[in-house]
N, C-alpha and C. Protein backbone atom coordinates (compact mmCIF):
# COMPACT_ATOMS: atom_id res chain seq x y z
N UNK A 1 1.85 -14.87 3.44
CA UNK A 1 2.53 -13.61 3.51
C UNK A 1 3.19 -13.46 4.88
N UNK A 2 4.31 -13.02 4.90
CA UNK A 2 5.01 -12.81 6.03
C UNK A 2 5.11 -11.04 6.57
N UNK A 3 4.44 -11.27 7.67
CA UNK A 3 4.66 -9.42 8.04
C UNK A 3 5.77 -8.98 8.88
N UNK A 4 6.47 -8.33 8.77
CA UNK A 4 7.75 -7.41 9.32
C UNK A 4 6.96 -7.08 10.74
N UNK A 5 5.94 -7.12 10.75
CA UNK A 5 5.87 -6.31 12.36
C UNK A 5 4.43 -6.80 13.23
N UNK A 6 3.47 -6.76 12.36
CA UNK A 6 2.54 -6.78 13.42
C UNK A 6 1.77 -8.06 12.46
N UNK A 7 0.71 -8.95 13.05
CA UNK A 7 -0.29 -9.95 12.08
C UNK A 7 -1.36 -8.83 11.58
N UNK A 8 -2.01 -9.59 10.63
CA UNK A 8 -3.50 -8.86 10.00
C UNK A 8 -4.22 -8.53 11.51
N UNK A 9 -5.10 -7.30 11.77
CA UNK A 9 -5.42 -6.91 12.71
C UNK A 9 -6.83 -6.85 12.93
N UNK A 10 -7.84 -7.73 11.50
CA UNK A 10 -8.80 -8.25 11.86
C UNK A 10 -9.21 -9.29 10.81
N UNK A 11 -10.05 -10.14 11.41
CA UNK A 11 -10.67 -11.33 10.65
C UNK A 11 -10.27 -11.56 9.10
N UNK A 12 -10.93 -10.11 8.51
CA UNK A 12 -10.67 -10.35 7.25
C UNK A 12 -9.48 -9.49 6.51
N UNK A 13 -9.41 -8.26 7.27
CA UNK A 13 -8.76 -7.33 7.02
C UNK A 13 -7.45 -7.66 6.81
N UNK A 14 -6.27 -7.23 5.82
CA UNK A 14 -4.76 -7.69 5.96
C UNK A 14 -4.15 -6.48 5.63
N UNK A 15 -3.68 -5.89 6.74
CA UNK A 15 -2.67 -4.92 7.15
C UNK A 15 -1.20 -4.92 7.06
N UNK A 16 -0.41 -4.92 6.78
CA UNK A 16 0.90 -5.37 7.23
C UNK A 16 1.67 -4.52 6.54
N UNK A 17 3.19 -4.57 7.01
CA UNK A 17 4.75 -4.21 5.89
C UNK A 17 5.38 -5.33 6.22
N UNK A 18 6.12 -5.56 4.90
CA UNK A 18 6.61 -6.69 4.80
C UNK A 18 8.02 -5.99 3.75
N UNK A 19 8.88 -6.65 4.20
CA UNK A 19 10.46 -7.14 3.15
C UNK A 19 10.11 -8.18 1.73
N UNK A 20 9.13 -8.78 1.99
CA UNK A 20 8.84 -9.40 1.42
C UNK A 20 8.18 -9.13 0.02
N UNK A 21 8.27 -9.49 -1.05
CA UNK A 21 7.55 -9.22 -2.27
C UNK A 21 5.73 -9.27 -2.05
N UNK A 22 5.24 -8.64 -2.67
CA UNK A 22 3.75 -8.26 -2.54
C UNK A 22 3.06 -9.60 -3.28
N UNK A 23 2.22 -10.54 -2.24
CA UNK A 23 1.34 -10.85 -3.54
C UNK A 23 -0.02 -10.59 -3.60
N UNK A 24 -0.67 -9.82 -4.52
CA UNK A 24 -1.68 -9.66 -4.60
C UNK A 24 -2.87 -10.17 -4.54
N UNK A 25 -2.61 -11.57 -5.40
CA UNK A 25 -3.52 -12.59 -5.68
C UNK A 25 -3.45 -12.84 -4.33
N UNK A 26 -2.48 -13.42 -3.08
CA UNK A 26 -2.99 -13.64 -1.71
C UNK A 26 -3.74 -12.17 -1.13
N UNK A 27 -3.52 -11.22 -1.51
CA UNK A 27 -4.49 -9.97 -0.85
C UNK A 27 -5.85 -9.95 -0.74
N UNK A 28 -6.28 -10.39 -2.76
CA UNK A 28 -7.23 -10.54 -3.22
C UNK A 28 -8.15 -11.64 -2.62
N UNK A 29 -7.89 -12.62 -2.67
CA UNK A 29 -8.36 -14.02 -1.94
C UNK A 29 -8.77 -13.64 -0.46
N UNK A 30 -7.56 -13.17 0.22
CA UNK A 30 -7.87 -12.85 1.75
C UNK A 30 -9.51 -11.80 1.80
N UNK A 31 -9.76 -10.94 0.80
CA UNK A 31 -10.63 -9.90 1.48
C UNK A 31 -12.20 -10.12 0.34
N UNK A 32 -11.64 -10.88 -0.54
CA UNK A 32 -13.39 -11.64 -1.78
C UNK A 32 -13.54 -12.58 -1.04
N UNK A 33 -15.52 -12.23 -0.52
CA UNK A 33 -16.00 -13.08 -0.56
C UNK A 33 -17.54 -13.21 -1.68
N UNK A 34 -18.20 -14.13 -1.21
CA UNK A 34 -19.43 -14.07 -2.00
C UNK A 34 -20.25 -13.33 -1.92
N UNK A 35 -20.74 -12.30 -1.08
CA UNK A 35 -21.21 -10.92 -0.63
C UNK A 35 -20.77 -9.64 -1.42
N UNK A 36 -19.64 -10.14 -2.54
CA UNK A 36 -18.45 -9.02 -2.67
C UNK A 36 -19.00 -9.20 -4.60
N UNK A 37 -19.20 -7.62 -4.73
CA UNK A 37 -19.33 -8.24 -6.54
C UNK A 37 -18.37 -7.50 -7.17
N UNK A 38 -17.55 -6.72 -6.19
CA UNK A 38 -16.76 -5.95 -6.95
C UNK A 38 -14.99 -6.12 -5.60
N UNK A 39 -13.93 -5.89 -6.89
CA UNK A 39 -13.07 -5.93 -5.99
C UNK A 39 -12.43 -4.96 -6.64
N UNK A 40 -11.42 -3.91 -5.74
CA UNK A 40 -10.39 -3.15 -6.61
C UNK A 40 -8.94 -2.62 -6.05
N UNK A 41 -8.05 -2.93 -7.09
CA UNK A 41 -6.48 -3.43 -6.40
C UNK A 41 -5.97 -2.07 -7.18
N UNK A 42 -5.06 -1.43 -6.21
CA UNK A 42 -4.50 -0.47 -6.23
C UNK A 42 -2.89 -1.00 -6.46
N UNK A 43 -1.86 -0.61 -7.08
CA UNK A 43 -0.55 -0.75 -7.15
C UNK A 43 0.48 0.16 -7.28
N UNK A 44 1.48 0.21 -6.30
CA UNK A 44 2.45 1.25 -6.52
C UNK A 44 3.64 0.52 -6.66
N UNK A 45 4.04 1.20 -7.95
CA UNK A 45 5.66 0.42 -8.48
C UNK A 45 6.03 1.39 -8.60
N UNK A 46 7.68 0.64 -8.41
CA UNK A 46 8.58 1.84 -8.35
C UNK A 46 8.84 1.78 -10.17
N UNK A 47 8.96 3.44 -10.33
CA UNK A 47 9.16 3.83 -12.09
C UNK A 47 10.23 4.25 -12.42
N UNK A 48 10.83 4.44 -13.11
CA UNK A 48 12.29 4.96 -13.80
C UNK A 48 12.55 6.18 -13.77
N UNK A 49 11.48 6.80 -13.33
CA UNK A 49 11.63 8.25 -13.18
C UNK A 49 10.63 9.25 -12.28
N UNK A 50 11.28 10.17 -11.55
CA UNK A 50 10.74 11.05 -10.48
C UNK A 50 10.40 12.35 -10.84
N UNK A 51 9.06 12.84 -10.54
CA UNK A 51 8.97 13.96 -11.36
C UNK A 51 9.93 15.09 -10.30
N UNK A 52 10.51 15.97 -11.51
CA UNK A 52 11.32 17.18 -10.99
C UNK A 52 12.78 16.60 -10.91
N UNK A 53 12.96 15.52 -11.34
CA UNK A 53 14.68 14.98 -11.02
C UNK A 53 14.91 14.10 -12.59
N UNK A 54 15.80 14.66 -12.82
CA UNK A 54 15.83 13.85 -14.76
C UNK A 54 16.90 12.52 -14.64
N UNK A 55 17.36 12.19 -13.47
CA UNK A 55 18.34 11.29 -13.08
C UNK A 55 17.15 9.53 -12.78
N UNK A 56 17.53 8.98 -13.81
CA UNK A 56 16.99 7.70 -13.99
C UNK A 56 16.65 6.81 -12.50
N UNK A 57 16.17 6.03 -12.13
CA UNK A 57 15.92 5.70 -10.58
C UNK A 57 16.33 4.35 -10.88
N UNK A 58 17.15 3.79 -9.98
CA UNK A 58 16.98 2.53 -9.89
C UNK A 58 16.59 1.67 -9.04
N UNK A 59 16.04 1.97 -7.92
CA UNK A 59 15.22 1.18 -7.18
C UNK A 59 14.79 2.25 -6.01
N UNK A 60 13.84 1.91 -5.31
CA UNK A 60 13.60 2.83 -4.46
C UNK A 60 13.99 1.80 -2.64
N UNK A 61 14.16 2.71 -1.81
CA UNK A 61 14.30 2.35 -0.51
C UNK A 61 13.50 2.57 0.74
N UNK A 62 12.53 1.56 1.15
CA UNK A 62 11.68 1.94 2.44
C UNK A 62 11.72 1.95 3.64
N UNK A 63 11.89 2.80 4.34
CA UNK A 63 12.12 2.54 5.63
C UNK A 63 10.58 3.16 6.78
N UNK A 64 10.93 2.51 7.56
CA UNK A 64 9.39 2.64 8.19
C UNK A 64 9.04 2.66 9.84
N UNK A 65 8.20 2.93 10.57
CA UNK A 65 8.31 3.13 11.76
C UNK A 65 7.35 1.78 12.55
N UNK A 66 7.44 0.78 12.28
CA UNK A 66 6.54 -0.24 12.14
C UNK A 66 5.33 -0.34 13.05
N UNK A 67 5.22 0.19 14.48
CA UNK A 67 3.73 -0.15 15.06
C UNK A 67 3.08 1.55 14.95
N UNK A 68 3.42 2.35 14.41
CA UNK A 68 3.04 3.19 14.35
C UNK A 68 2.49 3.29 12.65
N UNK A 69 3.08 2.78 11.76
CA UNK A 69 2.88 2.71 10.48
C UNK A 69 1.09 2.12 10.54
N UNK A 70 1.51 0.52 11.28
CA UNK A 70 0.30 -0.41 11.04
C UNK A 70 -0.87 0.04 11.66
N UNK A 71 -0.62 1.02 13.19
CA UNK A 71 -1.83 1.52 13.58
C UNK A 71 -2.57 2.44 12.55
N UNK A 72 -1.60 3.24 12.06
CA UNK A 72 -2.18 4.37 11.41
C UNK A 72 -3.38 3.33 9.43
N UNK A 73 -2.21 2.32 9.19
CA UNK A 73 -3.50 1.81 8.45
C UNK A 73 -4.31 1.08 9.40
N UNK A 74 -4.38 0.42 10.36
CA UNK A 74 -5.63 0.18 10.43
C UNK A 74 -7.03 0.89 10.44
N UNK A 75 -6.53 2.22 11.32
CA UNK A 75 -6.77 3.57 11.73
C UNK A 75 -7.89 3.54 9.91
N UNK A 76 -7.17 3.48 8.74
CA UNK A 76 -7.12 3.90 7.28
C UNK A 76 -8.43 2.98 7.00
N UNK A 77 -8.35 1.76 7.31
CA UNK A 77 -9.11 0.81 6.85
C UNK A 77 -10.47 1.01 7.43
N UNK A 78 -10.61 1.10 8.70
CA UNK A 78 -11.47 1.43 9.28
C UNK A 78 -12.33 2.60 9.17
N UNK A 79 -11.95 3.65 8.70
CA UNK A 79 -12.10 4.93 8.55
C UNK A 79 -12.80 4.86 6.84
N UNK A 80 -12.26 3.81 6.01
CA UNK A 80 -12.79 3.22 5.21
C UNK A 80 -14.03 2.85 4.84
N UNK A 81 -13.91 1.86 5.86
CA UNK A 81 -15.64 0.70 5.89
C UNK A 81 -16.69 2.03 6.57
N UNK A 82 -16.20 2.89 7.57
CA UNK A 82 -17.25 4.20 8.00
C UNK A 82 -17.80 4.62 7.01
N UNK A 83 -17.00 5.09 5.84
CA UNK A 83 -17.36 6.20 5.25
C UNK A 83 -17.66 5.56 3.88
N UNK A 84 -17.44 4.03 3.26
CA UNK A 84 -17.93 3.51 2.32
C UNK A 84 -18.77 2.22 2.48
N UNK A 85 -19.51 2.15 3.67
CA UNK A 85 -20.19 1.10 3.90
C UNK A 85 -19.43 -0.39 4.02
N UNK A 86 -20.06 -1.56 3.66
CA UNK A 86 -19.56 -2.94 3.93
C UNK A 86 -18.52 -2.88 3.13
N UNK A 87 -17.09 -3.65 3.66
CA UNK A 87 -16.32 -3.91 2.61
C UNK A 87 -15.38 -4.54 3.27
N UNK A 88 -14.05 -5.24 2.62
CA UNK A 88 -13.15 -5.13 2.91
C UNK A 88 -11.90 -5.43 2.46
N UNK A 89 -10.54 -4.62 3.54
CA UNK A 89 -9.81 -4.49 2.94
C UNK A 89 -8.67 -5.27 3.56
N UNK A 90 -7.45 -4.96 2.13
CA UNK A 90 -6.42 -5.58 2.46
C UNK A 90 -5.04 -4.48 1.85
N UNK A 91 -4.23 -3.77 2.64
CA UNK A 91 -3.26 -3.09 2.67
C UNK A 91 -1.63 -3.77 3.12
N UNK A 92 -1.31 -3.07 2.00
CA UNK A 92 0.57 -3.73 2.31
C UNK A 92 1.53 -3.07 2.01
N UNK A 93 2.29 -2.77 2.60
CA UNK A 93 3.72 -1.98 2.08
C UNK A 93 4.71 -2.03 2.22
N UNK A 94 5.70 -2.27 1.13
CA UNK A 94 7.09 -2.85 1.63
C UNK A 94 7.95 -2.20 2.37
N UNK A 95 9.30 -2.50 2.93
CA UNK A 95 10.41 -1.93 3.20
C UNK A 95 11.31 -2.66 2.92
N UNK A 96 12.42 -1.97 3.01
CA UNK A 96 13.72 -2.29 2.22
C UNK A 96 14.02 -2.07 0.60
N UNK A 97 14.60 -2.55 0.10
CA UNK A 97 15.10 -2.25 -1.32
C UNK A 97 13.92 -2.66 -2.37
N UNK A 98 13.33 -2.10 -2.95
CA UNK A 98 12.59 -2.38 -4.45
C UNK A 98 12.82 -1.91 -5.53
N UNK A 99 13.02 -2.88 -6.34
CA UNK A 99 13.73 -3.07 -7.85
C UNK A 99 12.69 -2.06 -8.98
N UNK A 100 13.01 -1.43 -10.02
CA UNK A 100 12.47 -1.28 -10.77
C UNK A 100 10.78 -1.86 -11.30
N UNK A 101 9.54 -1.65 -11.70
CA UNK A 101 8.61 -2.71 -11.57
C UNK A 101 8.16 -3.02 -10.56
N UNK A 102 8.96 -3.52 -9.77
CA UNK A 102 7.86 -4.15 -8.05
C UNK A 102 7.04 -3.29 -7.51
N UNK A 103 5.85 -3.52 -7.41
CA UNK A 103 5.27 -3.78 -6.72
C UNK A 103 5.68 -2.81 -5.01
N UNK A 104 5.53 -1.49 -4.28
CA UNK A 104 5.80 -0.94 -3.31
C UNK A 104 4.53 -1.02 -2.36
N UNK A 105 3.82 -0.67 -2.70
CA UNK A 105 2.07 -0.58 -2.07
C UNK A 105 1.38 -1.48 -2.89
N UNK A 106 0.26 -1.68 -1.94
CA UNK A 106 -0.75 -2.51 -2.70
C UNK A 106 -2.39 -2.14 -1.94
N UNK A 107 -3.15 -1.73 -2.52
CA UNK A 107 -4.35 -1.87 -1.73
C UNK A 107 -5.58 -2.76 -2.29
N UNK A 108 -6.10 -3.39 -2.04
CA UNK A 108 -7.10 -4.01 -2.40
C UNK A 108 -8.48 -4.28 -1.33
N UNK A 109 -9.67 -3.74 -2.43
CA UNK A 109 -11.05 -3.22 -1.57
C UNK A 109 -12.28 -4.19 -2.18
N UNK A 110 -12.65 -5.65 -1.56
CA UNK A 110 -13.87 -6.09 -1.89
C UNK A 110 -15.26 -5.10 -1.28
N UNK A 111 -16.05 -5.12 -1.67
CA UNK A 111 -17.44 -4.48 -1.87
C UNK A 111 -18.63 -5.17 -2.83
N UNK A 112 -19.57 -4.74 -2.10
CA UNK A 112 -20.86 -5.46 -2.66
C UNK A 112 -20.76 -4.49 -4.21
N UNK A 113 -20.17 -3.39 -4.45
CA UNK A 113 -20.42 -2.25 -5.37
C UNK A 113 -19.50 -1.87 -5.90
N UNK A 114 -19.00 -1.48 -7.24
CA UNK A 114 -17.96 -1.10 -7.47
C UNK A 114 -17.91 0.31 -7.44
N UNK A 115 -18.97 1.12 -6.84
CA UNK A 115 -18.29 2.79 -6.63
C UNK A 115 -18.28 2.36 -5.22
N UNK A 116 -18.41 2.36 -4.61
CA UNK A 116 -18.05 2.05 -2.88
C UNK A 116 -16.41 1.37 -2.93
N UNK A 117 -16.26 0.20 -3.89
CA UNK A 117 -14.93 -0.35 -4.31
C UNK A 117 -13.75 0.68 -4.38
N UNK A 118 -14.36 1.26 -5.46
CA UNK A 118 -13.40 2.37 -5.82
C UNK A 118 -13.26 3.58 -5.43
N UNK A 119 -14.03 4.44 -4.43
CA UNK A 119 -14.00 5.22 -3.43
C UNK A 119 -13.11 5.03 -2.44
N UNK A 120 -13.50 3.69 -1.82
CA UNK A 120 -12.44 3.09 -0.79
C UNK A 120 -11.41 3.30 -1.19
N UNK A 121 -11.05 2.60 -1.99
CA UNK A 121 -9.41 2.54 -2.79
C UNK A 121 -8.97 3.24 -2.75
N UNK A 122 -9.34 4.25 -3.59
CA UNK A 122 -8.87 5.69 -3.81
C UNK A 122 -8.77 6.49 -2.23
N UNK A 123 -9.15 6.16 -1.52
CA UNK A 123 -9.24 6.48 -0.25
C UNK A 123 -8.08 6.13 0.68
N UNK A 124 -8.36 4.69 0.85
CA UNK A 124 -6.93 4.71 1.18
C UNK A 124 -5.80 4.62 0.63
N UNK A 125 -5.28 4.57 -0.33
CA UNK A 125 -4.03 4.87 -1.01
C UNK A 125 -3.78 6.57 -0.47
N UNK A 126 -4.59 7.65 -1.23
CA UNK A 126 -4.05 8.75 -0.78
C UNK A 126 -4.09 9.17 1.05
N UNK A 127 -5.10 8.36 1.75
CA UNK A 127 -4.66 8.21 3.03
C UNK A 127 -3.29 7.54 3.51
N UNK A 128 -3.12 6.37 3.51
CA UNK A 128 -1.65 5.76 3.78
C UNK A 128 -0.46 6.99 2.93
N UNK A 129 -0.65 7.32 2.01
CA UNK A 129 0.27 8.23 1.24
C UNK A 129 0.88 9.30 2.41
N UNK A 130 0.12 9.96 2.69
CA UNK A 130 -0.55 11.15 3.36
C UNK A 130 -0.33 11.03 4.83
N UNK A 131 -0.42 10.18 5.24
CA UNK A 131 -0.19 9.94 7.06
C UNK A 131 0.49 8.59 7.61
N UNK A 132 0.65 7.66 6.80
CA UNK A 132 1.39 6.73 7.40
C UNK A 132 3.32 6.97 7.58
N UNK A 133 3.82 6.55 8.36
CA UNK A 133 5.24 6.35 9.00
C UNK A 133 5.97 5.69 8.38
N UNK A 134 5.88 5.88 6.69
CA UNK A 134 6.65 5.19 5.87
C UNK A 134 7.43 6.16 5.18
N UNK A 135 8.85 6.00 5.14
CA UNK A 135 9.81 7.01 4.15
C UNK A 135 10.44 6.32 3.04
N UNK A 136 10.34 6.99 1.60
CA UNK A 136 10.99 6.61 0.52
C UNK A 136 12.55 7.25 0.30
N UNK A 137 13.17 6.21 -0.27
CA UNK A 137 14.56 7.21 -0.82
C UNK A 137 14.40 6.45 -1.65
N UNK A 138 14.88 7.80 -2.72
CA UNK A 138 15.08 7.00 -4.43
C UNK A 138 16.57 6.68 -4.30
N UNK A 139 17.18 5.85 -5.33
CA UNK A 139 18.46 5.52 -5.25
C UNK A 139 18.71 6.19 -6.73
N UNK A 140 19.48 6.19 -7.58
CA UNK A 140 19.80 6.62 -8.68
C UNK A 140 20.67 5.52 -9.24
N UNK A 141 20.86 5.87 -10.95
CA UNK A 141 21.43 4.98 -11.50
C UNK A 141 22.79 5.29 -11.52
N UNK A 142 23.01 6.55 -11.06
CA UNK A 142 24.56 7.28 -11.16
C UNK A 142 24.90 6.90 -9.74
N UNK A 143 24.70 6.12 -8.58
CA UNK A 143 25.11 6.18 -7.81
C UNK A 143 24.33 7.04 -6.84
N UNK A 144 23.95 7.95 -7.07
CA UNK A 144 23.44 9.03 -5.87
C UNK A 144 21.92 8.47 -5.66
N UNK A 145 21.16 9.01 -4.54
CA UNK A 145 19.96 8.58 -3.60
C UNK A 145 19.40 10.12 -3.03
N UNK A 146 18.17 10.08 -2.94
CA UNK A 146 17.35 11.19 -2.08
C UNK A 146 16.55 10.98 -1.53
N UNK A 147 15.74 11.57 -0.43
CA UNK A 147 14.71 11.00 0.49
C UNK A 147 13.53 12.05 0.28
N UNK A 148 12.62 11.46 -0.86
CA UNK A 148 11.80 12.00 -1.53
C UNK A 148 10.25 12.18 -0.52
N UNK A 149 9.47 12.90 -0.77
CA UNK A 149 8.35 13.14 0.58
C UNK A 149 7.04 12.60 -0.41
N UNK A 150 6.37 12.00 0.46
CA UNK A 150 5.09 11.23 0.09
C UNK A 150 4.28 12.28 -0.22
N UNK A 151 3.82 12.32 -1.17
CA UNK A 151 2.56 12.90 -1.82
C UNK A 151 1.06 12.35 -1.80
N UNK A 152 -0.06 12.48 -1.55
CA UNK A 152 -1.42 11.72 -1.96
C UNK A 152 -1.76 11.26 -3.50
N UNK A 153 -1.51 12.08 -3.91
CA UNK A 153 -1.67 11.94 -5.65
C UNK A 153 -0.66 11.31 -6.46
């Protein structure tokens, strides 16, 4: 995986934004180990449609504030393993243009447990949502674009 700005910011942990297409299966690999009985992968694709706007989407656009983005997940990850015990994670988020389908966010949380798994997860997704230095614009299929505001949910 290639990161736009900063390397993974610990051992196991993989932080990054990337231009680059998401791969999961390298997310996954990076943060399972044999300690781990549960893993759980979060995905945000861009969809065909925005709630409150009836104008079809055709790709969405990321732009981002890059060492301020990555502090704030690490900040996420960490704040993570506090509050859900052993685990770990691997966070990614693109910038630039994404197509219909792809893949925008990705989180993925090994754990000895799968409610600790899925706590995490759920954790940080609506954290990064919520406080990271990342901006979306939808583009439209008519030509027109808006710079839509991050929600947690």
């Amino acid at each position: 995986m290639r990161s736009l700005c900063c390397p993974p910011s610990a051992a196991a942990d993989v932080i990054e934004l990337t231009a680059q297409p998401l791969d999961v299966g390298a997310m996954t690999r990076s943060v399972q180990t044999d300690a781990h009985g549960a893993v759980v992968t979060f995905l945000g694709t861009t969809r065909e449609t925005s709630p409150g706007d009836p104008r079809p989407v055709a790709a969405l656009e990321y732009e981002a504030y890059p060492a301020m983005a990555v502090a704030e997940m690490e900040t996420i990850a960490r704040e993570a393993r506090e509050r859900f015990g052993p685990l770990e994670i691997a966070m990614m988020h693109r910038t630039g243009r994404v197509a219909l389908g792809e893949p925008s966010v990705a989180v993925v949380v090994a754990a000895p447990h799968r409610g600790p798994a899925f706590d995490a997860c759920r954790y940080a997704i609506d954290a990064l949502k919520a406080r990271v230095a990342v901006w979306k614009r939808e583009v439209y299929r008519d030509g027109g674009a808006a710079w839509i505001a991050n929600t947690p949910s």
